[in-house]
PDB file of N, CA and C in Angstrom:
ATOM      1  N   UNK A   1       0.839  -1.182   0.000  1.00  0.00           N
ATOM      2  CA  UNK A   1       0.000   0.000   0.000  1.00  0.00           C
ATOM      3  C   UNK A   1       0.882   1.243   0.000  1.00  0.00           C
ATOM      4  N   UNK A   2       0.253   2.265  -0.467  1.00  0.00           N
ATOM      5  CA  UNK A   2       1.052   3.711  -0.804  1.00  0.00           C
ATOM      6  C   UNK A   2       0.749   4.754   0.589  1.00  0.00           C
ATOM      7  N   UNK A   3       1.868   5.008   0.670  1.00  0.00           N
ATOM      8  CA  UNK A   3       2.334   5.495   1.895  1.00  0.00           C
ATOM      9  C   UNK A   3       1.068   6.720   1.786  1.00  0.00           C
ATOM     10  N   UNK A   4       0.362   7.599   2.930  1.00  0.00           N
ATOM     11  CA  UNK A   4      -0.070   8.766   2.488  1.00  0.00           C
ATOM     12  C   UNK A   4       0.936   9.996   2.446  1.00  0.00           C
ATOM     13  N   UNK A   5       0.707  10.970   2.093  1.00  0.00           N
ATOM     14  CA  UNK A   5       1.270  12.040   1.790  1.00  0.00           C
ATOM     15  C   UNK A   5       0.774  13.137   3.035  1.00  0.00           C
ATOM     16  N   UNK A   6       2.273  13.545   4.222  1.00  0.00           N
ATOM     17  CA  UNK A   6       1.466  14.328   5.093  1.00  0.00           C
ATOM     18  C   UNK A   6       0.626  15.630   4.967  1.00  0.00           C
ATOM     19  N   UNK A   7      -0.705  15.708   5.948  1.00  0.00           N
ATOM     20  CA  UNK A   7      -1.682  16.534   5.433  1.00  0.00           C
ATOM     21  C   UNK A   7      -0.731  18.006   5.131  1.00  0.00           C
ATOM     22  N   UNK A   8       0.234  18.567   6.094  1.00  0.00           N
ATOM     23  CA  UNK A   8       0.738  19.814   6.425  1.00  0.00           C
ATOM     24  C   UNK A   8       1.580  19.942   4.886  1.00  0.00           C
ATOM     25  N   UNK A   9       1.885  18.984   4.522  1.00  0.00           N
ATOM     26  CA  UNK A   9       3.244  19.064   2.881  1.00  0.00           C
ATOM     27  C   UNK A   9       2.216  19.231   1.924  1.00  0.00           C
ATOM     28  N   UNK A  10       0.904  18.334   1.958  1.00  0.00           N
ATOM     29  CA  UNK A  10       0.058  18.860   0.899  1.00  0.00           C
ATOM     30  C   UNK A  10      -0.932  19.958   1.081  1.00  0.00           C
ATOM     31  N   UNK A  11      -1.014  20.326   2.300  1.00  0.00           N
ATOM     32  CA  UNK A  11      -1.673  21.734   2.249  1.00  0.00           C
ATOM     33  C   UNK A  11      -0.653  23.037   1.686  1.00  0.00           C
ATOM     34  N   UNK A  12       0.466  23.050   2.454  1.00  0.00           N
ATOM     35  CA  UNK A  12       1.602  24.001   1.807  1.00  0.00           C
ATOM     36  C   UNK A  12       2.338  23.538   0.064  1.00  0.00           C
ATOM     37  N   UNK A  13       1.794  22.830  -0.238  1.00  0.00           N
ATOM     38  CA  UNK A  13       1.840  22.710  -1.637  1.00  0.00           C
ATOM     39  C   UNK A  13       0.996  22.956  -2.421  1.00  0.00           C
ATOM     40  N   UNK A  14      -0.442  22.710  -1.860  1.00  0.00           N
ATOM     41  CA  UNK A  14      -1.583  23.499  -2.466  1.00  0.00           C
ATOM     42  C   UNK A  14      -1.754  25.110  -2.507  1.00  0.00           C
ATOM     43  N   UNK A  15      -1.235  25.683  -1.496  1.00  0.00           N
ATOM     44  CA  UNK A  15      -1.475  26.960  -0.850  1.00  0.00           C
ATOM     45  C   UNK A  15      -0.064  27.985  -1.937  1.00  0.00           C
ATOM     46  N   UNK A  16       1.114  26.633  -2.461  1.00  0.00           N
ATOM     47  CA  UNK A  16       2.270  27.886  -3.395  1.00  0.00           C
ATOM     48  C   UNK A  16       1.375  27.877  -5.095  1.00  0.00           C
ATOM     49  N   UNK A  17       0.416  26.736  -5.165  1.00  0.00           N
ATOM     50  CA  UNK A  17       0.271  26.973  -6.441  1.00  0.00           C
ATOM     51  C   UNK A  17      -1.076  27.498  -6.872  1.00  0.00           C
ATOM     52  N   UNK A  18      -2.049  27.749  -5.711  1.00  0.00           N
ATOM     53  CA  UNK A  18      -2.890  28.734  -6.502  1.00  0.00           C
ATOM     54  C   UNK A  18      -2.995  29.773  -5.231  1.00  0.00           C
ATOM     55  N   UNK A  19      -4.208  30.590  -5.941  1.00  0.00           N
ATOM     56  CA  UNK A  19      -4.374  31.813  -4.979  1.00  0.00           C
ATOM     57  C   UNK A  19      -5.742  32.140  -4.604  1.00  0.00           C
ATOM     58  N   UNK A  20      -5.964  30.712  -3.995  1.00  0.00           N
ATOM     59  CA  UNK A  20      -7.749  30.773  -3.838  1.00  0.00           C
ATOM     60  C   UNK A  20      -7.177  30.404  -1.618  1.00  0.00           C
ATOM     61  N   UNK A  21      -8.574  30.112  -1.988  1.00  0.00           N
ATOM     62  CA  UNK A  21      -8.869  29.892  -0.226  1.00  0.00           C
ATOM     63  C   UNK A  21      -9.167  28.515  -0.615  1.00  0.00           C
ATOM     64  N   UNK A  22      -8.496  27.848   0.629  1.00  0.00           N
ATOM     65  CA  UNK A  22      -8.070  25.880   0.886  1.00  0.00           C
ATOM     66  C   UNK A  22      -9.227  25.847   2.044  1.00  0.00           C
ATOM     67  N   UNK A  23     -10.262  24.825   1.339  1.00  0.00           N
ATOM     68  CA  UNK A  23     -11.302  24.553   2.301  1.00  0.00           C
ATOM     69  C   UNK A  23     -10.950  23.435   3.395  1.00  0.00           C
ATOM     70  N   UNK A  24     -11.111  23.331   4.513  1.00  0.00           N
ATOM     71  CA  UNK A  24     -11.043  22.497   5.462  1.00  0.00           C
ATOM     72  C   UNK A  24     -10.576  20.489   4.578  1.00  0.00           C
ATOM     73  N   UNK A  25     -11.528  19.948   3.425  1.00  0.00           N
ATOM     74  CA  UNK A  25     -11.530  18.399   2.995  1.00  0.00           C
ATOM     75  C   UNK A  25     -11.132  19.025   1.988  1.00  0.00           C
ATOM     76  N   UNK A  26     -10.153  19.787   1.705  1.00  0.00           N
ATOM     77  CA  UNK A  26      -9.250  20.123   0.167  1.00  0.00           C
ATOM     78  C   UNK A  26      -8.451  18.560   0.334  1.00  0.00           C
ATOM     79  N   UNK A  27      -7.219  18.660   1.588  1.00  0.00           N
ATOM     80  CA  UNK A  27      -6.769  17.484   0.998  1.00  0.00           C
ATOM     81  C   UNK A  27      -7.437  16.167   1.283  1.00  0.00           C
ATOM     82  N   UNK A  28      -8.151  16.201   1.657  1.00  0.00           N
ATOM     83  CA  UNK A  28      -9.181  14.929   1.224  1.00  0.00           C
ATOM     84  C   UNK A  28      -9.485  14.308  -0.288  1.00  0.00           C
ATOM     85  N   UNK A  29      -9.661  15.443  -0.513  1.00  0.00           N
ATOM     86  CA  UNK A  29     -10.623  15.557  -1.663  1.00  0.00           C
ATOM     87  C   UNK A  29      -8.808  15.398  -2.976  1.00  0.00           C
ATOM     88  N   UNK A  30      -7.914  15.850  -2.862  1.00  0.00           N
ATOM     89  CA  UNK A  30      -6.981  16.251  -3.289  1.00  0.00           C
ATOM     90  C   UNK A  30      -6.207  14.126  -3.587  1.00  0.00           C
ATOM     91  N   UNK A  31      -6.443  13.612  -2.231  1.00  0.00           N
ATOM     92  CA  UNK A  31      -6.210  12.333  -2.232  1.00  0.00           C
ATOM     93  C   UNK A  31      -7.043  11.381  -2.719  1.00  0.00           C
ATOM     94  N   UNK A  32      -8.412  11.781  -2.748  1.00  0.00           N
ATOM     95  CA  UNK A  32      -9.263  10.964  -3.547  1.00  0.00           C
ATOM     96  C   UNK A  32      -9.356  10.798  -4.850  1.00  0.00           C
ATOM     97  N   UNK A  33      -8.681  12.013  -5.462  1.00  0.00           N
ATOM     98  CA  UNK A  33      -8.678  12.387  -6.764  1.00  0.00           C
ATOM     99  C   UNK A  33      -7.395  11.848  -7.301  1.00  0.00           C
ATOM    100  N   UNK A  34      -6.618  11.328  -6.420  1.00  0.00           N
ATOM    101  CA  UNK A  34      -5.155  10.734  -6.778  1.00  0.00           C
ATOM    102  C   UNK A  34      -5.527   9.333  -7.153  1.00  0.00           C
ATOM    103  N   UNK A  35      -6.261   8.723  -5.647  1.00  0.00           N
ATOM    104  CA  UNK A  35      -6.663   7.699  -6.031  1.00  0.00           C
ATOM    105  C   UNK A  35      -7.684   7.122  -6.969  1.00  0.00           C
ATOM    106  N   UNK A  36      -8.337   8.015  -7.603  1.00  0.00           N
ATOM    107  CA  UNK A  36      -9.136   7.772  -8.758  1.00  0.00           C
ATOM    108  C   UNK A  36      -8.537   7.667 -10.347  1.00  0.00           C
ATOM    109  N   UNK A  37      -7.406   8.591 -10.307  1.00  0.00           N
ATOM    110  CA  UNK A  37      -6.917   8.313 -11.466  1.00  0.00           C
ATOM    111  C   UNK A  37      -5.550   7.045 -11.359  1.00  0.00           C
ATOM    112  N   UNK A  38      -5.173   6.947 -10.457  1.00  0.00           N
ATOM    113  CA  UNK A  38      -4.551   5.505 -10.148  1.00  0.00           C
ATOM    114  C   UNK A  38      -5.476   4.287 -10.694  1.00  0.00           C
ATOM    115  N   UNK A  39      -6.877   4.218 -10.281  1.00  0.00           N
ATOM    116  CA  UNK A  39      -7.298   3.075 -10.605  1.00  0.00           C
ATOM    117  C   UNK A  39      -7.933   2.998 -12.084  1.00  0.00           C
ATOM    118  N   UNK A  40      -8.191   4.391 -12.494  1.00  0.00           N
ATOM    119  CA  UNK A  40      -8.473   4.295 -14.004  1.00  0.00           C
ATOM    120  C   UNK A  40      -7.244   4.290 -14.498  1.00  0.00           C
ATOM    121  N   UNK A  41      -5.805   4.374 -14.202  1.00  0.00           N
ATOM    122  CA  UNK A  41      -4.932   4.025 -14.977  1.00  0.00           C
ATOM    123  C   UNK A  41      -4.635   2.302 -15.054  1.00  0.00           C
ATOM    124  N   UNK A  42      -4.898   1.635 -13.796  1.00  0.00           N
ATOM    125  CA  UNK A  42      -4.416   0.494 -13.449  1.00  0.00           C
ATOM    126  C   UNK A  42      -5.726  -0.595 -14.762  1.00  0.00           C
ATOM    127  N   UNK A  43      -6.767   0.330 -14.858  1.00  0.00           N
ATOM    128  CA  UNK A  43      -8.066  -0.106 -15.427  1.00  0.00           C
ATOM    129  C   UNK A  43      -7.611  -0.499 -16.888  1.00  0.00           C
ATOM    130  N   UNK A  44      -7.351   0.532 -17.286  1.00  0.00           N
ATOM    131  CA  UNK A  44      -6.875   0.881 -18.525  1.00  0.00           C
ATOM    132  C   UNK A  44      -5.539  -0.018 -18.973  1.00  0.00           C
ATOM    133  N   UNK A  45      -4.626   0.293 -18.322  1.00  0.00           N
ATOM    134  CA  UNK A  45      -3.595  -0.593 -18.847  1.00  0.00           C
ATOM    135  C   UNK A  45      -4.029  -2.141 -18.573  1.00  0.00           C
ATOM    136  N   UNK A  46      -4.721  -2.103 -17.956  1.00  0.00           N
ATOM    137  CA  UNK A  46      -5.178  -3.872 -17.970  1.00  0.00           C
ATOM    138  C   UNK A  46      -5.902  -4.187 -19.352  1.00  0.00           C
ATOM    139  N   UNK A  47      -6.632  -3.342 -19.748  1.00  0.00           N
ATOM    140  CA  UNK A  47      -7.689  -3.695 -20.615  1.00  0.00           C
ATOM    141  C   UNK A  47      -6.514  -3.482 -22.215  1.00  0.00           C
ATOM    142  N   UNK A  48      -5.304  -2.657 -22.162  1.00  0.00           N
ATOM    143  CA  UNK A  48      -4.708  -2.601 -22.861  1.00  0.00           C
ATOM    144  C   UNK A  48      -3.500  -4.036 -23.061  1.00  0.00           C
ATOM    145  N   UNK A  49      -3.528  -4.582 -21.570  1.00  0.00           N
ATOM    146  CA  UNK A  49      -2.080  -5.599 -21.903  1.00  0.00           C
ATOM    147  C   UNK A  49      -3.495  -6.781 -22.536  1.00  0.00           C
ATOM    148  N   UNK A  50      -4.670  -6.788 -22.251  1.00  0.00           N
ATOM    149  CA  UNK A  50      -5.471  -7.962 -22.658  1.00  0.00           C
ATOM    150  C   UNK A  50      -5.458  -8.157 -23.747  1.00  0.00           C
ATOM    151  N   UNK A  51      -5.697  -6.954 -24.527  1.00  0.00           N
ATOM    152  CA  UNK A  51      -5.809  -6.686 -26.428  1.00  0.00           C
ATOM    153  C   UNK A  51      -4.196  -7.126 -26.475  1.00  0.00           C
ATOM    154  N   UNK A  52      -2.992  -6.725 -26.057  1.00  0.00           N
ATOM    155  CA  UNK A  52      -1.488  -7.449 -26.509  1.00  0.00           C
ATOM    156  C   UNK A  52      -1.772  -8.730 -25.974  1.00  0.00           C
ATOM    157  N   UNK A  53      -2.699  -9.952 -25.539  1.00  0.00           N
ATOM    158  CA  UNK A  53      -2.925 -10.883 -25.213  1.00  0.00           C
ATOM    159  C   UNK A  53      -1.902 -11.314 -23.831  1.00  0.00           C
ATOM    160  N   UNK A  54      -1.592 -10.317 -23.245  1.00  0.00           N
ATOM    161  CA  UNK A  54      -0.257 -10.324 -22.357  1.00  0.00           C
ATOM    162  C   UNK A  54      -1.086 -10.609 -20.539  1.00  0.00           C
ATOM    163  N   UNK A  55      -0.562 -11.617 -19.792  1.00  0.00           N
ATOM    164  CA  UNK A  55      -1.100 -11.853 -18.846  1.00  0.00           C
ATOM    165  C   UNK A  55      -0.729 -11.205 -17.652  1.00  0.00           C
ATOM    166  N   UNK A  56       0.379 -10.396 -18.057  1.00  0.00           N
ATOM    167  CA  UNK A  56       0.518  -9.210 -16.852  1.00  0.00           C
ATOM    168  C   UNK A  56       0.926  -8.342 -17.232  1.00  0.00           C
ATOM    169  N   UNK A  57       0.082  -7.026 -16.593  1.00  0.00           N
ATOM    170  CA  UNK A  57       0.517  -5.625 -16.715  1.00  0.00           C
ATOM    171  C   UNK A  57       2.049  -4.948 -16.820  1.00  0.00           C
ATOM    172  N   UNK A  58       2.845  -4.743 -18.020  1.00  0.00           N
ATOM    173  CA  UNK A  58       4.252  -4.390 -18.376  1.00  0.00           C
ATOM    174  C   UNK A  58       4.268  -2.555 -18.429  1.00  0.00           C
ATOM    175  N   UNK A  59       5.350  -2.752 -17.927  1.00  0.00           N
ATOM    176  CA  UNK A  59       5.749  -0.681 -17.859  1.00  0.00           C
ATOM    177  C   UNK A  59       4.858  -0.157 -19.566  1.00  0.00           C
ATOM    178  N   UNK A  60       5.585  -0.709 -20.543  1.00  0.00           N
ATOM    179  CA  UNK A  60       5.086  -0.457 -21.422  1.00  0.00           C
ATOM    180  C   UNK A  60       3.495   0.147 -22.212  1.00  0.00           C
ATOM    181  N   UNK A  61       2.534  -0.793 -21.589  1.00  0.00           N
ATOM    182  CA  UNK A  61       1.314  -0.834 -20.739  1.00  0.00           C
ATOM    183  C   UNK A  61       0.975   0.373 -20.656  1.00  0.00           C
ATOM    184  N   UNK A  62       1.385   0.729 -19.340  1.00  0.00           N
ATOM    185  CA  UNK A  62       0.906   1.832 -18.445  1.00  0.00           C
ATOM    186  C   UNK A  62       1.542   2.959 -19.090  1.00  0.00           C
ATOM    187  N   UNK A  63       3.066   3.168 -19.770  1.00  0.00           N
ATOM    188  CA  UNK A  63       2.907   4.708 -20.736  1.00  0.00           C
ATOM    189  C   UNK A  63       2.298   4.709 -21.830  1.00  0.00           C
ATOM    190  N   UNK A  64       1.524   3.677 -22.446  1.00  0.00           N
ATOM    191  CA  UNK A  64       0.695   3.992 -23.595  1.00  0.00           C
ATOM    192  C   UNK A  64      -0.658   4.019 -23.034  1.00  0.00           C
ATOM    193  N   UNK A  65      -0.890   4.298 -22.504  1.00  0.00           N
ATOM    194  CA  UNK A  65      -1.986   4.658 -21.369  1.00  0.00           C
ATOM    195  C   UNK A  65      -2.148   5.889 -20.879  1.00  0.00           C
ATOM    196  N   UNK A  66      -1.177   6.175 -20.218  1.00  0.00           N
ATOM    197  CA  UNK A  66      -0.967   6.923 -19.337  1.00  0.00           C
ATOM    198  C   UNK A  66      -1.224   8.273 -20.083  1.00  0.00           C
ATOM    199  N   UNK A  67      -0.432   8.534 -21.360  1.00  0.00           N
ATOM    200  CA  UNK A  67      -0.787   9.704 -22.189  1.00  0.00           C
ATOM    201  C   UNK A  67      -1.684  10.308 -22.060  1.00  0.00           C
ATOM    202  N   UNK A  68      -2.692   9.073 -22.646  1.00  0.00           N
ATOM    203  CA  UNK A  68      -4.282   9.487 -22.950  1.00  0.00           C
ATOM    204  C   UNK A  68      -4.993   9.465 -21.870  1.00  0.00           C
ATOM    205  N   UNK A  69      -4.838   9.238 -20.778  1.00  0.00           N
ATOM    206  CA  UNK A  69      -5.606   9.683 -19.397  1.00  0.00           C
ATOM    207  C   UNK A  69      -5.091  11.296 -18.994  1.00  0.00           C
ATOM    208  N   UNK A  70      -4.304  11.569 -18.873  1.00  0.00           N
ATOM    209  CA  UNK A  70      -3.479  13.047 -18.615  1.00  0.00           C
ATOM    210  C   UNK A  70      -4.230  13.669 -19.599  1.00  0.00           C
ATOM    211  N   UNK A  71      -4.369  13.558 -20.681  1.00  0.00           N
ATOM    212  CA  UNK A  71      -4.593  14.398 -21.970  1.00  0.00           C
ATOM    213  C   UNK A  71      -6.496  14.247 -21.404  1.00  0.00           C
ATOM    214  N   UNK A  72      -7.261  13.383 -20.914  1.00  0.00           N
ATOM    215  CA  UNK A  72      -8.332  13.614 -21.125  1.00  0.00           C
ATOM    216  C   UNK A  72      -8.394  14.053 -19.506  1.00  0.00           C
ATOM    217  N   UNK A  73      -7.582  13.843 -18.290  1.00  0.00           N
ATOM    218  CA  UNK A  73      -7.792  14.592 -17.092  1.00  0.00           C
ATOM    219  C   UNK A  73      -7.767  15.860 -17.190  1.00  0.00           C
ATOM    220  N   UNK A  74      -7.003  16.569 -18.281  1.00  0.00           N
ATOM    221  CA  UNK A  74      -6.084  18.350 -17.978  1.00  0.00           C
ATOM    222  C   UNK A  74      -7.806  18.851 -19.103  1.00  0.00           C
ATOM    223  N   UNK A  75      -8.165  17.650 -19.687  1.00  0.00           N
ATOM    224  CA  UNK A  75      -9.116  19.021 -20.896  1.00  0.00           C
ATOM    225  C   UNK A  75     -10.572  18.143 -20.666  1.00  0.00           C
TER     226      UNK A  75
END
């Protein structure tokens, strides 16, 4: 399992890159959203090593993947 990320490092990392007001479940909400695109990546490259008929998930995999999740998370 993935270590969490302490609340105080991701609040002061949220707080240098924009210039809004940090609601109380920002990093809540900030970690849920990590873990959501983790599992649509893990989703995805599975469904991608199946079509290479490949029985386990290879690095390879996950950067031809990975692109097109970023590209449809940012737009």
């Amino acid at each position: 399992m993935l270590k969490k990320v302490p609340k105080a490092t991701l609040k002061s990392l949220m707080r240098k890159k924009a210039n809004i007001r940090i609601g109380t479940a920002a990093d809540a909400m900030v970690e849920l959203n990590v873990l959501l695109f983790l599992h649509s990546l893990a989703e995805e490259a599975r469904t991608k090593a199946f079509e290479e008929k490949s029985a386990t998930i290879k690095a390879h995999h996950v950067k031809a993947v990975s692109k097109k999740l970023l590209k449809r998370a940012r737009g």
